[in-house]
C-alpha atoms as a PDB file:
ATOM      1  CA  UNK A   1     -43.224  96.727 -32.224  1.00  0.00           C
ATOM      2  CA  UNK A   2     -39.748  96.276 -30.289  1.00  0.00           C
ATOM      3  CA  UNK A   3     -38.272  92.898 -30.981  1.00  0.00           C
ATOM      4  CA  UNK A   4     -35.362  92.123 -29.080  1.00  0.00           C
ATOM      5  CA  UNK A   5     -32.838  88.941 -29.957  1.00  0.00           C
ATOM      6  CA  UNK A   6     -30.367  87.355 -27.243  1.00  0.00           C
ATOM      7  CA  UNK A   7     -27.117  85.435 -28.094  1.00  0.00           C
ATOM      8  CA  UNK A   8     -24.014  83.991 -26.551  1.00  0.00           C
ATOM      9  CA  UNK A   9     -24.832  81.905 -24.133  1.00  0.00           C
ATOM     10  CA  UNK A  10     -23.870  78.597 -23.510  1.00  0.00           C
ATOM     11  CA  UNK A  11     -21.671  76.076 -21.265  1.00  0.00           C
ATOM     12  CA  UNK A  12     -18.908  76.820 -19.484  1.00  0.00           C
ATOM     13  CA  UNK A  13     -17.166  76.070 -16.862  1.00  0.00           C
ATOM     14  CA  UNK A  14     -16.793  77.123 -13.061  1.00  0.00           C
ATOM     15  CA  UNK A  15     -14.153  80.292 -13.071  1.00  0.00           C
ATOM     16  CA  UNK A  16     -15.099  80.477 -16.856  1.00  0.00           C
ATOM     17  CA  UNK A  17     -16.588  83.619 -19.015  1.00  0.00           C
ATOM     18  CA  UNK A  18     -19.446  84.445 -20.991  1.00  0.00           C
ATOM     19  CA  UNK A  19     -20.486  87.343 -23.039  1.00  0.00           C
ATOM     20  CA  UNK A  20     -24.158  87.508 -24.208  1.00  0.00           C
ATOM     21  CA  UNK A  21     -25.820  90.402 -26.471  1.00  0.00           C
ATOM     22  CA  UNK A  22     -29.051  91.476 -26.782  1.00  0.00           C
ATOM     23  CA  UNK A  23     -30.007  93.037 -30.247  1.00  0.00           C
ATOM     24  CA  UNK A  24     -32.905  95.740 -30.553  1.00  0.00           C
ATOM     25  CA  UNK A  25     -34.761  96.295 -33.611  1.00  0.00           C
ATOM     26  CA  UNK A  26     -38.702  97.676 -34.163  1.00  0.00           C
ATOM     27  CA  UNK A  27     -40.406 100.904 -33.261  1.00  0.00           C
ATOM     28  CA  UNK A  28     -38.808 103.564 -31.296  1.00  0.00           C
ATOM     29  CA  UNK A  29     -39.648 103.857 -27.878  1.00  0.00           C
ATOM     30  CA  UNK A  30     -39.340 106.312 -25.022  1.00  0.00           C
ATOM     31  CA  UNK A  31     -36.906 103.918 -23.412  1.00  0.00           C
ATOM     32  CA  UNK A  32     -36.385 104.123 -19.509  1.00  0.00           C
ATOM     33  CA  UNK A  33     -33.858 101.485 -18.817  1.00  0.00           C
ATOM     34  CA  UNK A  34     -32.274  97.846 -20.116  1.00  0.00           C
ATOM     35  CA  UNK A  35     -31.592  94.875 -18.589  1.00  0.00           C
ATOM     36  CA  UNK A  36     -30.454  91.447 -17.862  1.00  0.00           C
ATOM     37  CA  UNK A  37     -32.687  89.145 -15.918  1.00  0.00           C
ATOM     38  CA  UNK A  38     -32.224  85.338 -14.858  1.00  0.00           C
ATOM     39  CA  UNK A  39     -34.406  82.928 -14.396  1.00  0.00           C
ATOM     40  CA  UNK A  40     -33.209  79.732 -12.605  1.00  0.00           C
ATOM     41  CA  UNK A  41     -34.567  76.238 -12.956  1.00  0.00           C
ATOM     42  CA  UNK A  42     -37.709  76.239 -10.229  1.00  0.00           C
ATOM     43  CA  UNK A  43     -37.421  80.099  -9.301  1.00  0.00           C
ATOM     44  CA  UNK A  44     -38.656  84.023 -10.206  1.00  0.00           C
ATOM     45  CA  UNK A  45     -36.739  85.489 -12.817  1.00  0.00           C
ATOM     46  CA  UNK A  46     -34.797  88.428 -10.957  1.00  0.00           C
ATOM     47  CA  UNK A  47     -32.959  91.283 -12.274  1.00  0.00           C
ATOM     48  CA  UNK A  48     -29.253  90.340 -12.850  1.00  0.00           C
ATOM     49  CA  UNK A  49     -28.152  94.251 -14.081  1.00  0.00           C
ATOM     50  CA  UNK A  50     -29.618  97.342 -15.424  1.00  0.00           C
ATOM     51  CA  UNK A  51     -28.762 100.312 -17.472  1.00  0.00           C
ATOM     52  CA  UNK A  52     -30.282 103.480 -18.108  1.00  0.00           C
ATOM     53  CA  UNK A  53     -30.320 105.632 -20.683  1.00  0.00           C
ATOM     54  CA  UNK A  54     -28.120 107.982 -19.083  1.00  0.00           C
ATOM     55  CA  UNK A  55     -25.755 105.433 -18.967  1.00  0.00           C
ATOM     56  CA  UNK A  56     -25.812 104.285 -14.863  1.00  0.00           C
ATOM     57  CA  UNK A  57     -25.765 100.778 -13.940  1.00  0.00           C
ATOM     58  CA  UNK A  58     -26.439  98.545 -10.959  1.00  0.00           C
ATOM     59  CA  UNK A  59     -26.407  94.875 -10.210  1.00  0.00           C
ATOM     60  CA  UNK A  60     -27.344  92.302  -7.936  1.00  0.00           C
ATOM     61  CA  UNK A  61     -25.260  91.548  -4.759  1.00  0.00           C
ATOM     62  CA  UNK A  62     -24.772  88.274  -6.097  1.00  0.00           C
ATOM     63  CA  UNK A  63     -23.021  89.174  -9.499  1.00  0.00           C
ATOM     64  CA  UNK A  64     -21.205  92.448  -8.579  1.00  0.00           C
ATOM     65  CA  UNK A  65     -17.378  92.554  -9.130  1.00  0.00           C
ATOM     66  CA  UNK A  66     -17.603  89.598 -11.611  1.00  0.00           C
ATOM     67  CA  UNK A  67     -20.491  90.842 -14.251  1.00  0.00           C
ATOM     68  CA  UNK A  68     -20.527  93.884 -16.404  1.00  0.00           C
ATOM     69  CA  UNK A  69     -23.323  95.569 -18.216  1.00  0.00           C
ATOM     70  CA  UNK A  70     -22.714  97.730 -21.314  1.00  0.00           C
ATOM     71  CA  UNK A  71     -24.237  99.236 -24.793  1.00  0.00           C
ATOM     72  CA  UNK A  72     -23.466 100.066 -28.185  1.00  0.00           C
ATOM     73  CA  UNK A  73     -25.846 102.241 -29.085  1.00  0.00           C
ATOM     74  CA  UNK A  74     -24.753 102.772 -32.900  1.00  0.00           C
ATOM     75  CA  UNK A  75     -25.217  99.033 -32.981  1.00  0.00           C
ATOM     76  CA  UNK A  76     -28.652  99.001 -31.017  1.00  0.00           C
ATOM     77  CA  UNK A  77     -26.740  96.436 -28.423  1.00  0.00           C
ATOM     78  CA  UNK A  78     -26.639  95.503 -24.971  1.00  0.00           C
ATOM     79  CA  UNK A  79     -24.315  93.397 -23.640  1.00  0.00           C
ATOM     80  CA  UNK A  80     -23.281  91.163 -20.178  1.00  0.00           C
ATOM     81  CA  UNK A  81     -19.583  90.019 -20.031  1.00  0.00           C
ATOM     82  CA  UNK A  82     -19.727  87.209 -17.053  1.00  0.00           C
ATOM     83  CA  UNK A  83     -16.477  86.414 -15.579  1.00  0.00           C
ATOM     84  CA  UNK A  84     -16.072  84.252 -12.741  1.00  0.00           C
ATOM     85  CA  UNK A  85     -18.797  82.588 -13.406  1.00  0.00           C
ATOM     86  CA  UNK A  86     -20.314  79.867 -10.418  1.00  0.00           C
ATOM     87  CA  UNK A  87     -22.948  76.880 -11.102  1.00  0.00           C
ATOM     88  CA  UNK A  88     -25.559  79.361  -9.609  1.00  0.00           C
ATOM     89  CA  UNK A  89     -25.329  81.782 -12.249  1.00  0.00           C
ATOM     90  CA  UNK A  90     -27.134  78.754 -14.477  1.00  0.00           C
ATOM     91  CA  UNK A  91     -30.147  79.331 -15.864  1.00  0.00           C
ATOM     92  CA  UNK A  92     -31.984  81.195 -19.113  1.00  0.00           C
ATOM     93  CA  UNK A  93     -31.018  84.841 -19.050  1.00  0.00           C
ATOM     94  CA  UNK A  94     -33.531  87.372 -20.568  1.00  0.00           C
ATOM     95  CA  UNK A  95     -32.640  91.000 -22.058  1.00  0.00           C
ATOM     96  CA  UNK A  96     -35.761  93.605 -21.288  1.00  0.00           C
ATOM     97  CA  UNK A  97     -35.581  96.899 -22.354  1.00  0.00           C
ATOM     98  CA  UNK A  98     -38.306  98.913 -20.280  1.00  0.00           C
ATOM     99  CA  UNK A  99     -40.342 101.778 -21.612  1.00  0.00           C
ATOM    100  CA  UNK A 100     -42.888 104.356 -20.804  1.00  0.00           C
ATOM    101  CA  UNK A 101     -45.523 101.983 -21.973  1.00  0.00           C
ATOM    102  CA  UNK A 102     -44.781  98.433 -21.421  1.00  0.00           C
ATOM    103  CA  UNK A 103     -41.572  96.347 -21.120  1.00  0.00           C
ATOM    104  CA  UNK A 104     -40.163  94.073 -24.011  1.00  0.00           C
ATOM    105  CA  UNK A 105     -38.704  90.873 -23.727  1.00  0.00           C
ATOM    106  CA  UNK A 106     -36.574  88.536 -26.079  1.00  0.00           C
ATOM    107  CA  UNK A 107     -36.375  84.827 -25.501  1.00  0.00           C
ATOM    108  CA  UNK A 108     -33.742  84.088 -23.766  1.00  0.00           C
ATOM    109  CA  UNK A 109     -30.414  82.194 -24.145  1.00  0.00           C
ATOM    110  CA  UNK A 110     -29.358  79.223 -21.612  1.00  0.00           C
ATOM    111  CA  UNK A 111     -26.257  79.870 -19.793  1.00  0.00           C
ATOM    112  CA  UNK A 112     -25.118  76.738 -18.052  1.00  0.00           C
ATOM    113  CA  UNK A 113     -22.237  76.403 -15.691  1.00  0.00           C
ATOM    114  CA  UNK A 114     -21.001  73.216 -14.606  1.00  0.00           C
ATOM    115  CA  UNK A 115     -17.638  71.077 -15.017  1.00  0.00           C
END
């Protein structure tokens, strides 16, 4: 089983940064991709940024230029440094890695953005 465990996030405000992690621990997998999904009070969680095992990323319209997606993978880590962060980047952010089988999910962590 592939447990995955999200951190960093917070409140902070408008113009502000955030940097949130997403540890990986279980089984291996044959792992396709990662990524960052939001989910916003009242709407669909939607992908935020992705990363494949090769390494090649993409993002959202909304978030590009001001987010960056990364891994470590000697620490079995993902990561999203915000910058520029706006009160519509609020909401609980989930880390998803994405395999030949099934996705995995962790919990979340709450980012909020407001002054």
């Amino acid at each position: 089983q592939v447990q995955l465990v999200e951190s960093g996030g917070g409140l902070v405000q408008p113009g502000g940064s955030l940097r949130l992690s997403c540890v990986v621990s279980g089984s291996a997998v044959i792992e396709r991709y990662m990524g960052w999904y939001l989910q916003a009070p009242g709407k669909q969680r939607e992908l935020v940024a992705r990363i494949t095992t090769a390494g090649n990323t993409n993002y959202a319209d909304s978030v590009k230029g001001r987010f960056t997606i990364s891994r470590d993978r000697a620490k079995n880590t993902m990561y999203l440094q915000m910058d520029s962060l706006k009160p519509e980047d609020s909401g609980v952010y989930y880390c998803s890695q994405t395999s030949t089988v099934r996705d995995y999910w962790g919990q979340g962590t709450q980012v909020t953005v407001s002054s």
